[in-house]
Protein backbone atom coordinates (compact mmCIF):
# COMPACT_ATOMS: atom_id res chain seq x y z
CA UNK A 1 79.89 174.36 2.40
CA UNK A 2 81.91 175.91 -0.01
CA UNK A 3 83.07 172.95 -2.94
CA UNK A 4 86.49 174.67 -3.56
CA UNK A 5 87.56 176.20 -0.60
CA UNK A 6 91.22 175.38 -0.45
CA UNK A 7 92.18 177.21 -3.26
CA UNK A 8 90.86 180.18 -3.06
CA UNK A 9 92.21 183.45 -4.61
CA UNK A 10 92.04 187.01 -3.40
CA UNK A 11 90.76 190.21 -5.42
CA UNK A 12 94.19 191.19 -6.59
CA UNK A 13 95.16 187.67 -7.96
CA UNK A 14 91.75 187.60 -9.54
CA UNK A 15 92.49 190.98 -11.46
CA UNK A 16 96.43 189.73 -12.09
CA UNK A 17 95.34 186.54 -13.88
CA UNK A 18 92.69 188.34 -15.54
CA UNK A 19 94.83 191.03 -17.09
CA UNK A 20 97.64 188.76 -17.44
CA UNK A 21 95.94 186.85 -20.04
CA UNK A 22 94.97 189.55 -21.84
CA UNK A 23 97.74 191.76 -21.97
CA UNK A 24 99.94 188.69 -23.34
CA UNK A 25 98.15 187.73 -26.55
CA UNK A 26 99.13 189.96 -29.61
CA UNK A 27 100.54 193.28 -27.80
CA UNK A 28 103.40 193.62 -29.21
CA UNK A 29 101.69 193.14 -33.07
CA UNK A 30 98.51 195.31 -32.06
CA UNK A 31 99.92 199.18 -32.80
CA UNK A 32 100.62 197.40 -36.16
CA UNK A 33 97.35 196.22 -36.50
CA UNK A 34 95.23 199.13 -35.31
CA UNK A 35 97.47 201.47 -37.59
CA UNK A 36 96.40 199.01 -40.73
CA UNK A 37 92.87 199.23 -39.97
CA UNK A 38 92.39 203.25 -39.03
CA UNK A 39 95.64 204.99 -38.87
CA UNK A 40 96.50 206.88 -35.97
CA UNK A 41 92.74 207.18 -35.01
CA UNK A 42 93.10 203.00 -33.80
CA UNK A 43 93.32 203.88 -30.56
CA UNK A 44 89.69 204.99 -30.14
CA UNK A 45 88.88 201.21 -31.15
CA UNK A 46 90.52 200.34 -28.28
CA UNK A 47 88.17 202.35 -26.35
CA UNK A 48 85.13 200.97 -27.71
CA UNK A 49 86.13 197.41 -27.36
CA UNK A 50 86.70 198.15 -23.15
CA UNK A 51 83.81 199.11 -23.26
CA UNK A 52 82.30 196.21 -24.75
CA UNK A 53 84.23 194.01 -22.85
CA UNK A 54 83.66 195.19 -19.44
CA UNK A 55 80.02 194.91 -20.20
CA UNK A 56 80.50 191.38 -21.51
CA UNK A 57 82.72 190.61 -18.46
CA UNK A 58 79.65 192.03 -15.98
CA UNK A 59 77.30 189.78 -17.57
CA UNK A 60 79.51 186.67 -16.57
CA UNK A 61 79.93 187.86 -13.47
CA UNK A 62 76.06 188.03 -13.38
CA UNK A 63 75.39 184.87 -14.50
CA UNK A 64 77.98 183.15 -12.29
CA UNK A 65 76.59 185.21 -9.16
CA UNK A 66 73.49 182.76 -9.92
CA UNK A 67 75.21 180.11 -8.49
CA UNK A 68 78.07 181.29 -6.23
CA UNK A 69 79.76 177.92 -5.40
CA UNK A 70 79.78 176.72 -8.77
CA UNK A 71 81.84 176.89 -11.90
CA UNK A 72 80.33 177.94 -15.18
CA UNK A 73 79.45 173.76 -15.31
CA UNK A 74 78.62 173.41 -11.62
CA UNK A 75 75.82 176.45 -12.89
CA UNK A 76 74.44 174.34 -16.37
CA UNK A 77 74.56 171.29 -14.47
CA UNK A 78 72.06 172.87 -12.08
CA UNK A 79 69.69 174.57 -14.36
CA UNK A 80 70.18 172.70 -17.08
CA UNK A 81 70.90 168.87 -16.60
CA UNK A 82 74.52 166.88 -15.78
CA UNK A 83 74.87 166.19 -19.63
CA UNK A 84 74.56 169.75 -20.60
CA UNK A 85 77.33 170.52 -18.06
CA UNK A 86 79.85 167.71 -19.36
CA UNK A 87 79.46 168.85 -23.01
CA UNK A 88 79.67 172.52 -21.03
CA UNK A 89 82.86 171.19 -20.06
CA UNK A 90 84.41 169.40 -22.93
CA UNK A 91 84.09 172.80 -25.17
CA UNK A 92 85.21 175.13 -22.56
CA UNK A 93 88.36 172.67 -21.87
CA UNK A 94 89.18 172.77 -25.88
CA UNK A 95 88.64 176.65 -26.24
CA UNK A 96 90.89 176.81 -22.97
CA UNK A 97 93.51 174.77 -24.61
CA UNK A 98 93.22 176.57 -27.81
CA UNK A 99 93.65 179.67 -26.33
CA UNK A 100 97.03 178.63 -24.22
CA UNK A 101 98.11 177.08 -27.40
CA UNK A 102 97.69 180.28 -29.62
CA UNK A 103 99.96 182.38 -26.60
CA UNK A 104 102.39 179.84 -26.01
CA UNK A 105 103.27 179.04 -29.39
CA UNK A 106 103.44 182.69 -30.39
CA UNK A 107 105.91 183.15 -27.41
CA UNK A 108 108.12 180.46 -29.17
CA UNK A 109 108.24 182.30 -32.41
CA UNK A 110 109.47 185.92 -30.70
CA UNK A 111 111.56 183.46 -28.81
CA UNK A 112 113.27 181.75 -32.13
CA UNK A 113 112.92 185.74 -33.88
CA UNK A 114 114.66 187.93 -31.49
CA UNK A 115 116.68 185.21 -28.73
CA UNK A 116 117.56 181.76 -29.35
CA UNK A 117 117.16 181.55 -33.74
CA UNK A 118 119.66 178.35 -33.37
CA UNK A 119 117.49 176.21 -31.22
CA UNK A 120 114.83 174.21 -32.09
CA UNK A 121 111.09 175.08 -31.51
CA UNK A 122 110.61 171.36 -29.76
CA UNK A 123 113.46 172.80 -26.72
CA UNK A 124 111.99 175.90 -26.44
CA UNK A 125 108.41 174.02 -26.17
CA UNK A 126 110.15 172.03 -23.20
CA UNK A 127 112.00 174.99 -21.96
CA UNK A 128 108.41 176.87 -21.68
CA UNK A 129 106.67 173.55 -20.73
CA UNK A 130 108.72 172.56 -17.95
CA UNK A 131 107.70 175.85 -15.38
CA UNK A 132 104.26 175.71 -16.05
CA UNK A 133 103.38 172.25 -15.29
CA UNK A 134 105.53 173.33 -12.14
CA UNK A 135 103.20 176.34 -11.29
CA UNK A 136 99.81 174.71 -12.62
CA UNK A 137 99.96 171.56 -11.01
CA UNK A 138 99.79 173.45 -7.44
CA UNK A 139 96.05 174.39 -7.86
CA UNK A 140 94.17 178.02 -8.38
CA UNK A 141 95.69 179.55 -5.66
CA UNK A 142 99.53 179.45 -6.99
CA UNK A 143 98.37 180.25 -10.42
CA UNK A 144 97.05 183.47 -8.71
CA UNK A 145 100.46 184.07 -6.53
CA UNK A 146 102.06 183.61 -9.84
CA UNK A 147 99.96 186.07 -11.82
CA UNK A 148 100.73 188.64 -8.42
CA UNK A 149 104.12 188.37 -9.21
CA UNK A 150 104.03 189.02 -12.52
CA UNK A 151 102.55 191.86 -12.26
CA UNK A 152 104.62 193.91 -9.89
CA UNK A 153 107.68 193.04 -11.28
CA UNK A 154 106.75 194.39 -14.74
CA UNK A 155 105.69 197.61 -13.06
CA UNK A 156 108.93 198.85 -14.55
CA UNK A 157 108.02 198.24 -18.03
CA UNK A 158 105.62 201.31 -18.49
CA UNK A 159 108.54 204.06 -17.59
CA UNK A 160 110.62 201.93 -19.81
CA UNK A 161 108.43 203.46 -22.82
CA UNK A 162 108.27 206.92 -21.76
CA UNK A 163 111.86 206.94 -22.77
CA UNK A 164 110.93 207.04 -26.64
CA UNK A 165 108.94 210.40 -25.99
CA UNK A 166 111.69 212.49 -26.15
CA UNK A 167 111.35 212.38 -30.07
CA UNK A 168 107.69 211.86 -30.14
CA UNK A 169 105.60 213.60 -32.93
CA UNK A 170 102.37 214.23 -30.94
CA UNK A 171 101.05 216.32 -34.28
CA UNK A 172 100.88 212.17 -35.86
CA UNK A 173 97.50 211.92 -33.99
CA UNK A 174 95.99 215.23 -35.74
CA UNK A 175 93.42 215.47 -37.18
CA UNK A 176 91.48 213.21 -35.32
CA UNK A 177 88.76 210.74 -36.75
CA UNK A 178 90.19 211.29 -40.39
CA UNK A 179 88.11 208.83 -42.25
CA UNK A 180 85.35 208.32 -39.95
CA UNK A 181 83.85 205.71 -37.69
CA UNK A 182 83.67 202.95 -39.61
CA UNK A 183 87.98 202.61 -39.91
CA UNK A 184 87.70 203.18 -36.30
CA UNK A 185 84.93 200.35 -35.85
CA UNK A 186 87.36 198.08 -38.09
CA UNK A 187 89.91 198.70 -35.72
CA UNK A 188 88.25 197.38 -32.40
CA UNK A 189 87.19 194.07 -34.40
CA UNK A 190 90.87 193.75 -34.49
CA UNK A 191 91.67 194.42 -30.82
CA UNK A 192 88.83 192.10 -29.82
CA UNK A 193 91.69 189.23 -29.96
CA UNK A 194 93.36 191.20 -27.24
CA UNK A 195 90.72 191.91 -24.35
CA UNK A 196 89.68 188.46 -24.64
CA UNK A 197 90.02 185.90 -22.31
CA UNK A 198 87.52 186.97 -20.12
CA UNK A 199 86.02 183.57 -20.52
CA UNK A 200 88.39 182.30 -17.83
CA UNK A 201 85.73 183.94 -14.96
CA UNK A 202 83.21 181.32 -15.57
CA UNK A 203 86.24 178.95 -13.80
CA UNK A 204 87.91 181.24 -11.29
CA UNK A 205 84.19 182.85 -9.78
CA UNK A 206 83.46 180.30 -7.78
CA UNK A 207 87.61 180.58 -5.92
CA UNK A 208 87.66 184.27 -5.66
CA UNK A 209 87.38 184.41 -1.90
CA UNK A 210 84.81 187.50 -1.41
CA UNK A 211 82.34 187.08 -4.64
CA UNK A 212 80.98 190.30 -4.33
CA UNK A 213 84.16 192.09 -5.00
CA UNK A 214 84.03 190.07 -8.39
CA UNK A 215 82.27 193.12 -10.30
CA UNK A 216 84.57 195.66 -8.92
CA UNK A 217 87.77 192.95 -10.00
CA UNK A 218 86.39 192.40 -13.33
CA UNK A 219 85.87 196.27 -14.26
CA UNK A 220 89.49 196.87 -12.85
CA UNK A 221 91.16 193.98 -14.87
CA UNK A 222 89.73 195.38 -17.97
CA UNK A 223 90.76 198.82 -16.97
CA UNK A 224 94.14 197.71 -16.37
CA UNK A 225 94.52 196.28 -19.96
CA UNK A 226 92.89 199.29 -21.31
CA UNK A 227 95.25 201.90 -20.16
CA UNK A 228 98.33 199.32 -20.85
CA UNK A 229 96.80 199.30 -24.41
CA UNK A 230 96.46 202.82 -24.86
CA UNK A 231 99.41 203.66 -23.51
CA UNK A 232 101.93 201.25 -25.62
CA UNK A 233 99.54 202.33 -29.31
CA UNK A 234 99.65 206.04 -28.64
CA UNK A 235 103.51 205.95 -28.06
CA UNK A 236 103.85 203.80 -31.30
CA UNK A 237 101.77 206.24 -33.40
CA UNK A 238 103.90 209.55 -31.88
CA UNK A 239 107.23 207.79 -32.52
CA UNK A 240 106.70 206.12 -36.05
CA UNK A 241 104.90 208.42 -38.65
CA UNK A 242 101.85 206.97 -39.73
CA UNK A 243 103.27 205.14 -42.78
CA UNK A 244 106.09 203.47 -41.50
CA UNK A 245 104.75 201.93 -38.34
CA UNK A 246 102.98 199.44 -40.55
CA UNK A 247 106.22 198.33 -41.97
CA UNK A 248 106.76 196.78 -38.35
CA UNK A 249 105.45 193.74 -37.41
CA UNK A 250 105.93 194.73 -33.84
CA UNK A 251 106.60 198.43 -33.42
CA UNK A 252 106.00 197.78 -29.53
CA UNK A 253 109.75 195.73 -29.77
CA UNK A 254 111.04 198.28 -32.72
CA UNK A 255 110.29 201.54 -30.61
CA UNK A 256 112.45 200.48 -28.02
CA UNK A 257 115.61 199.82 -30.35
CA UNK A 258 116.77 203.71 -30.04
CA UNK A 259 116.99 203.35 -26.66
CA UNK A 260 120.79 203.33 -25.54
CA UNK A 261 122.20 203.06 -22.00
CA UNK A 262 125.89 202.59 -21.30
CA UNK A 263 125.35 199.49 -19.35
CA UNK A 264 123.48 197.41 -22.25
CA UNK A 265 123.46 197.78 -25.43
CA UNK A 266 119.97 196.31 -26.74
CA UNK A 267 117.21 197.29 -24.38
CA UNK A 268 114.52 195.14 -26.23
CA UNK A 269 116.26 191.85 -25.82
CA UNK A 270 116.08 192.27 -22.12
CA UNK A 271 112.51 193.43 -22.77
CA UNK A 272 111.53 190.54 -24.73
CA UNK A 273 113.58 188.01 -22.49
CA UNK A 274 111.65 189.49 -19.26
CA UNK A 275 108.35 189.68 -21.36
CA UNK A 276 108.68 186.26 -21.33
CA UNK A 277 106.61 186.23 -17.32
CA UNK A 278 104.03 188.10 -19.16
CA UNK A 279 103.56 185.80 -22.37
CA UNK A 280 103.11 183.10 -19.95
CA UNK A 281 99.92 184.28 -17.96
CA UNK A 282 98.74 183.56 -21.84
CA UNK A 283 98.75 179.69 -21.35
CA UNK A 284 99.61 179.07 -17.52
CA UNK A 285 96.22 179.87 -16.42
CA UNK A 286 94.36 178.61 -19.58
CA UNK A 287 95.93 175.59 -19.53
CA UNK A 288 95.59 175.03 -15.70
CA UNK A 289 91.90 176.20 -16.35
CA UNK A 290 91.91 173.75 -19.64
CA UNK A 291 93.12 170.34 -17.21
CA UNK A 292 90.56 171.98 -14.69
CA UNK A 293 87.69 171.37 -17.33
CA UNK A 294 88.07 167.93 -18.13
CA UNK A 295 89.00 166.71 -14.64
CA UNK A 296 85.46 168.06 -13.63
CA UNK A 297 83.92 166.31 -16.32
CA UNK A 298 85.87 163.28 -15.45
CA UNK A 299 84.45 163.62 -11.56
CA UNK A 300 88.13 163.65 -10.83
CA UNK A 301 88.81 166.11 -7.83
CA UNK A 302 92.94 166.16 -8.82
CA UNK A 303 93.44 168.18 -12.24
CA UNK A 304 96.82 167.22 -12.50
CA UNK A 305 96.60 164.20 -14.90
CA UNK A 306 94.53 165.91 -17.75
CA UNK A 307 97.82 168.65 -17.07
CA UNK A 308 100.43 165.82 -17.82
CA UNK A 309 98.21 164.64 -21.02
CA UNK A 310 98.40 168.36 -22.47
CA UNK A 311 102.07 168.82 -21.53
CA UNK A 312 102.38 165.68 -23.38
CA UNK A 313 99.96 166.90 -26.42
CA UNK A 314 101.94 170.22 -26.58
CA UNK A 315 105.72 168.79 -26.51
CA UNK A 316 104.95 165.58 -28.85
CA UNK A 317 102.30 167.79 -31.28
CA UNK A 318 105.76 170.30 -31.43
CA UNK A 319 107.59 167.28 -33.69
CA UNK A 320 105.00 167.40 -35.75
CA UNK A 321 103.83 170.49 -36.49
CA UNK A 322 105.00 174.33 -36.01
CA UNK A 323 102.60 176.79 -36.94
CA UNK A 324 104.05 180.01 -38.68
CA UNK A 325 103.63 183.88 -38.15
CA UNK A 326 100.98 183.71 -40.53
CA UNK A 327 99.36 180.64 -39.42
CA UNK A 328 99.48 181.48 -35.50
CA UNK A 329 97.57 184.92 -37.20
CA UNK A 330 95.44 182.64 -39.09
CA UNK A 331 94.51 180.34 -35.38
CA UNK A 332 93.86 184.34 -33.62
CA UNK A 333 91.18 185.44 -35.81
CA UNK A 334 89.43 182.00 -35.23
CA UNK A 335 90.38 182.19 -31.61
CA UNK A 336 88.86 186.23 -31.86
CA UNK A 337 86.08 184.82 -33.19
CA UNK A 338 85.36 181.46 -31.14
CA UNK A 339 85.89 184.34 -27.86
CA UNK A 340 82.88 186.21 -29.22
CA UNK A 341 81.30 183.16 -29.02
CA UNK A 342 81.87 182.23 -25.37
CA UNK A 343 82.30 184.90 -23.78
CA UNK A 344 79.91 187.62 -25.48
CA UNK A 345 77.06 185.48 -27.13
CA UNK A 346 76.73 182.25 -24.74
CA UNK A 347 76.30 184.47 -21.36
CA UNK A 348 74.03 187.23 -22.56
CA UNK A 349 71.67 183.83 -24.06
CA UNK A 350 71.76 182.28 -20.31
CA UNK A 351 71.48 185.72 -18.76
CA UNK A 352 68.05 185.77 -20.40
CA UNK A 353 67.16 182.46 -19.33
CA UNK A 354 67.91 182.58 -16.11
CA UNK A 355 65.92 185.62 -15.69
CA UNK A 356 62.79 183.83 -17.58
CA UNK A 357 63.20 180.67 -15.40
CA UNK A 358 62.90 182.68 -12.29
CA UNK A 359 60.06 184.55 -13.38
């Protein structure tokens, strides 16, 4: 009998929330950062960390295929004892939670920089609050219709940046490989932050409703992000020269700004206001994924209480405390670095257990 039957998710939600949450945290900064790190040659780091990733991502996928009808807990709890799962669960709910919390309060700041600079951080919280308890209270499955609809209507975003071609500099890119690998190396440790999330299959495995398509969904997700990636950097490195795209914090925004139609004016506030449905895919599913976590540990079947107690957390921690630009930097590279943790180091170690147990 399958445990969480009524909420399953098809293939395509499972690759929308997948990409989703990667393709919201730190776009719009990464051309920035590649460019620091190896100059036009950055976007060959991007290629190395796919690569990386979808590897990583296979492994998961490996280890959850272990135990089909479980969540990454359901699996420790199995092999390894109930308490192993409930701590299992505890530090999967707080990296969850940290990982919403990076994306959602790095949406308010683009929010307060480029839309509303008069209102308050603490009604923008609410504003952004409000929706996703709305869509995250409803279970896996409307996450999933969410992340679907996302998706297809941002389709028009990529033609949106073709535009800025029309004064491209393709000779920027030339030669290639101008310092070496190691630049280039430097420069996928920085897009790490930005393919991960892939974490979040240790929860949705179990839901997707045909689990051997979850290899295929995982290598396409990554894909996805890869070529979205690609696509944005090299357009950033053709249109700004190589020096003065590190002047901008986030060329992706800045490229756009030349852009002139007769019927509007200022193409990237419409692009940051409807950027907005991808930002959230950042902490909608974490969070969901977060109150998922400790429910399960709780033995509570409803996930909607340990919801209400973060959108609490997140609207009363808001009074208190705002982090910065540099500060929401300062909780990525931890985040980067937690993510290598959970999602690289943690599955490859049970990986080889699993395959010594059964021998």
């Amino acid at each position: 009998m399958k445990k969480y039957a009524y909420n399953e998710i098809t293939l395509m939600q499972f690759i929308c929330i997948l990409s989703g949450v990667q393709l919201s945290v730190g776009l719009l900064a990464l051309p920035q950062r590649l460019a620091q790190r190896a100059g036009t040659d950055g976007w060959i780091g991007l290629l190395l960390i796919w690569v990386f990733t979808v590897i990583a991502n296979l492994i998961i996928v490996r280890v959850m295929s272990s135990y089909p009808q479980g969540t990454m807990m359901d699996l420790l709890t199995h092999y390894c004892g109930r308490w192993v799962g409930k701590i299992a669960a505890v530090l999967l709910a707080l990296y969850f939670f940290l990982y919403g919390y990076v994306g959602i309060t790095r949406t308010i700041l683009y929010v307060k920089q480029w839309l509303l600079p008069q209102t308050s951080t603490f009604q923008i919280m609410l504003l952004l609050l409000i929706p996703t308890y709305t869509v995250a209270r409803n279970g896996l499955r409307i996450v999933g219709r969410y992340a679907e609809l996302v998706f297809f209507i941002s389709l028009w975003i990529p033609f949106a940046y073709l535009l800025p071609l029309q004064d491209a500099q393709w000779l920027y890119l030339l030669p290639v490989l101008k310092e070496g690998w190691l630049p280039i190396l430097s420069a996928a440790e920085i897009a790490f932050l930005s393919f991960s999330g892939i974490g979040i299959t240790m929860v949705l495995y179990p839901f997707l409703l045909h689990k051997r398509q979850a290899f295929a969904g995982v290598a396409i997700s990554n894909t996805v992000s890869m070529l979205v990636f690609l696509m944005i950097s090299l357009i950033c490195f053709v249109y700004f020269s190589p020096s003065e795209i590190k002047e901008y914090n986030e060329p992706v925004v800045n490229v756009l700004k030349n852009i002139e139609f007769k019927f509007i004016e200022r193409i990237e506030v419409v692009f940051i206001s409807f950027y907005l449905f991808m930002f959230s895919l950042s902490w909608i599913p974490t969070f969901h994924a977060s109150a998922f976590c400790v429910s399960w540990m709780l033995g509570k079947p409803d996930h909607r209480n340990p919801l209400r107690v973060i959108w609490l957390i997140l609207a009363a921690g808001t009074l208190l405390f705002m982090p910065s630009f540099t500060q929401n930097d300062m909780m990525g590279r931890w985040l980067s670095k937690i993510a290598f943790g959970f999602e690289d180091a943690i599955p490859v170690c049970l990986l080889i257990y699993l395959w010594t147990k059964k021998e």
